[in-house]
C-alpha atoms as a PDB file:
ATOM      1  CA  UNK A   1      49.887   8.787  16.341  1.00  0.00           C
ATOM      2  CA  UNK A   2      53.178   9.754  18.581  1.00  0.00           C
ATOM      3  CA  UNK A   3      53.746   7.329  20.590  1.00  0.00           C
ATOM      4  CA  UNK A   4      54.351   8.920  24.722  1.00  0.00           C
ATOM      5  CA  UNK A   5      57.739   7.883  24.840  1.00  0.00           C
ATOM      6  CA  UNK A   6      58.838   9.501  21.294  1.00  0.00           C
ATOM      7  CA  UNK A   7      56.910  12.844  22.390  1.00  0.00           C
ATOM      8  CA  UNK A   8      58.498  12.294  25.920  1.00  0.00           C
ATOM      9  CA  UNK A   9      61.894  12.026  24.204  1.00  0.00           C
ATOM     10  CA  UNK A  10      61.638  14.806  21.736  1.00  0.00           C
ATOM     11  CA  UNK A  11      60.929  16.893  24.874  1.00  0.00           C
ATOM     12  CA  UNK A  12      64.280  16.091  27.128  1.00  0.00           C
ATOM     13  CA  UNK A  13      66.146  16.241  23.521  1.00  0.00           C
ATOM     14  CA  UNK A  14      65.195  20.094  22.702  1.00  0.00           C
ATOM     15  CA  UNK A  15      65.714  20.956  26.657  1.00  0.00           C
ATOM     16  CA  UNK A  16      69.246  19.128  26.651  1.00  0.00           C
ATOM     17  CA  UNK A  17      70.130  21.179  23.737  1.00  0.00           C
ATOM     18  CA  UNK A  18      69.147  24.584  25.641  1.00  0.00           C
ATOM     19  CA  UNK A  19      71.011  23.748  28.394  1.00  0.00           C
ATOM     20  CA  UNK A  20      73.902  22.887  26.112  1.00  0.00           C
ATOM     21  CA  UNK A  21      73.513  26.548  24.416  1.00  0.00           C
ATOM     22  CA  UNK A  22      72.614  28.639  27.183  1.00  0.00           C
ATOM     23  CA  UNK A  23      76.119  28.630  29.059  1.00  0.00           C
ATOM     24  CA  UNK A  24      77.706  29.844  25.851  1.00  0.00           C
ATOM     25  CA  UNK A  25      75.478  32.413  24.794  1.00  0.00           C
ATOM     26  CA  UNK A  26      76.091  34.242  28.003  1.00  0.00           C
ATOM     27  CA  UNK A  27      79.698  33.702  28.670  1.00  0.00           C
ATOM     28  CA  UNK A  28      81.662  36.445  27.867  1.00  0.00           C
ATOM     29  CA  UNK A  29      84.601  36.704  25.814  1.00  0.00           C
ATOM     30  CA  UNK A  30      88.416  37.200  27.922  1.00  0.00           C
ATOM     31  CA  UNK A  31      89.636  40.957  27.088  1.00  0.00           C
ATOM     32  CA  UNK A  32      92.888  41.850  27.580  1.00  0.00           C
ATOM     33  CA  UNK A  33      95.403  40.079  29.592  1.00  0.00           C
ATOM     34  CA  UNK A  34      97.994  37.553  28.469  1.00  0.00           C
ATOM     35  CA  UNK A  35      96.409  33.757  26.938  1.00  0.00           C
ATOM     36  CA  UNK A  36      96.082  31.422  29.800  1.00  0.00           C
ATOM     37  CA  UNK A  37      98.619  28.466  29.187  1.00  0.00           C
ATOM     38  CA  UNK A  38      97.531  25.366  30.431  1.00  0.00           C
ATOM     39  CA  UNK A  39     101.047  23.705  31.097  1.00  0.00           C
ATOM     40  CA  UNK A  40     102.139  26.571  32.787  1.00  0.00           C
ATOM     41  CA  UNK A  41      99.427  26.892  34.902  1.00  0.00           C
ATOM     42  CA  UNK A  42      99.899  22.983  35.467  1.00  0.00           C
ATOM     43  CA  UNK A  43     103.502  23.453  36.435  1.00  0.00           C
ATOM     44  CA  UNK A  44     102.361  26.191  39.422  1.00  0.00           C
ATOM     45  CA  UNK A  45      99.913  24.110  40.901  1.00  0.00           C
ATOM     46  CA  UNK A  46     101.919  21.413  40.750  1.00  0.00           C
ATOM     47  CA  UNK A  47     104.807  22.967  42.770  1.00  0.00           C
ATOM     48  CA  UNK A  48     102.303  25.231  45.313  1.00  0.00           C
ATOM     49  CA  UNK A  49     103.635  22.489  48.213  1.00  0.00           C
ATOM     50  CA  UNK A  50     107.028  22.335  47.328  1.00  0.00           C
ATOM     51  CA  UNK A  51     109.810  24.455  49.443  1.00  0.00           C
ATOM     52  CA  UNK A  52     110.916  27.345  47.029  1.00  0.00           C
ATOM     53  CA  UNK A  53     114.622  25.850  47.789  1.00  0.00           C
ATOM     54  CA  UNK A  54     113.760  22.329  46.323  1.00  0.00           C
ATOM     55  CA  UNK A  55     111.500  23.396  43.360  1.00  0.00           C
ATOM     56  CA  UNK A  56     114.814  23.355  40.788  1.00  0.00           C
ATOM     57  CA  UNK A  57     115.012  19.681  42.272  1.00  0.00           C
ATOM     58  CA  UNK A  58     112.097  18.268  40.499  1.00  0.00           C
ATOM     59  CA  UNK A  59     110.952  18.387  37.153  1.00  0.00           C
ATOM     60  CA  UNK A  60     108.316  19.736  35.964  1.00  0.00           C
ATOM     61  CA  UNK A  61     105.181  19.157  33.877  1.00  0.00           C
ATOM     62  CA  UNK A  62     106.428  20.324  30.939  1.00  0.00           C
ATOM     63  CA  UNK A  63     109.869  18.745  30.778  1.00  0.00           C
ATOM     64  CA  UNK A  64     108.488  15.603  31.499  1.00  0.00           C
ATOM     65  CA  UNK A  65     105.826  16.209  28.838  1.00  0.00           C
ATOM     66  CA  UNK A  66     108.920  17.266  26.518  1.00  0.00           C
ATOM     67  CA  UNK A  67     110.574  13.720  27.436  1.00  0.00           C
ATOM     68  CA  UNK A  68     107.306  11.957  26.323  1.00  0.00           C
ATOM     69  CA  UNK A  69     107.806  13.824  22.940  1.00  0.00           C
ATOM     70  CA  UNK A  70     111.753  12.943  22.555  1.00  0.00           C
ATOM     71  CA  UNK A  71     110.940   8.602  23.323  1.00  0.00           C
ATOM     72  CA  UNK A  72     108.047   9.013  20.609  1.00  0.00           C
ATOM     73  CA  UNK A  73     110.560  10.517  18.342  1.00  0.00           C
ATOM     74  CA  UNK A  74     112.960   7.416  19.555  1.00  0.00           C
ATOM     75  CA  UNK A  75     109.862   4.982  18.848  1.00  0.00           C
ATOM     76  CA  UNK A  76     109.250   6.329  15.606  1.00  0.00           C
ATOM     77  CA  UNK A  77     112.913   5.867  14.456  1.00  0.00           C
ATOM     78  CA  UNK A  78     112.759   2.536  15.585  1.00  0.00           C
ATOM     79  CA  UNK A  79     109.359   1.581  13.945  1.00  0.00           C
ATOM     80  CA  UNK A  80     111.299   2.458  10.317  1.00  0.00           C
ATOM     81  CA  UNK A  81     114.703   0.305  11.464  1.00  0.00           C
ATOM     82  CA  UNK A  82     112.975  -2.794  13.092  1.00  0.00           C
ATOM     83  CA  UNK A  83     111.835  -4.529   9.555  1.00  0.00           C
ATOM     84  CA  UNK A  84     115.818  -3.685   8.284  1.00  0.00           C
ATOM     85  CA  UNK A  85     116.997  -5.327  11.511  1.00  0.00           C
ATOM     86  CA  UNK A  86     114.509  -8.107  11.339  1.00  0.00           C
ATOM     87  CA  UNK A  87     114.616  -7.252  15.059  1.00  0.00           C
ATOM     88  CA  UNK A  88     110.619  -7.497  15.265  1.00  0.00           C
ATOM     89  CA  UNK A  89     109.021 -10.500  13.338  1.00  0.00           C
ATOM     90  CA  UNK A  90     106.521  -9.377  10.289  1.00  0.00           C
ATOM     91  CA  UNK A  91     102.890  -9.462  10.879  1.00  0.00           C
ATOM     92  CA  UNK A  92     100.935 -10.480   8.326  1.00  0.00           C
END
């Protein structure tokens, strides 16, 4: 015999899985227009308060995001040249 909470759960399962599918069988698909970048559109709303004049001052999302990619470049190098260099002690 099924037990009230199993039948209880099977219930809230199969209508949390038709909630879960019903937004995406009626969305519809984007037609036409350009793809929507999501660092661009980060570095507009990011700069909506800014004076036009002082926009150039600051950087923006992406350059900073591209300065995150050049240190992990800079760790990587290191990782390989610390064991040469002894400079970090061997874990083991």
């Amino acid at each position: 015999m099924i037990t009230p909470r199993r039948a209880l759960t099977a219930a809230l399962l199969a209508v949390g899985a038709g909630a879960l599918a019903a937004p995406a069988a009626q969305a519809a698909p984007i037609t036409g227009g350009e793809p929507i970048s999501p660092i661009a559109t980060l570095d507009h709303v990011s700069t909506l308060g800014i004076p036009a004049e002082h926009r150039g001052e600051l950087p923006t999302a992406g350059q900073q995001l591209g300065g995150l990619n050049q240190l992990n470049q800079l760790h990587q190098l290191t990782d390989l040249a610390a064991p040469v260099t002894n400079a970090v002690p061997a874990v083991g």
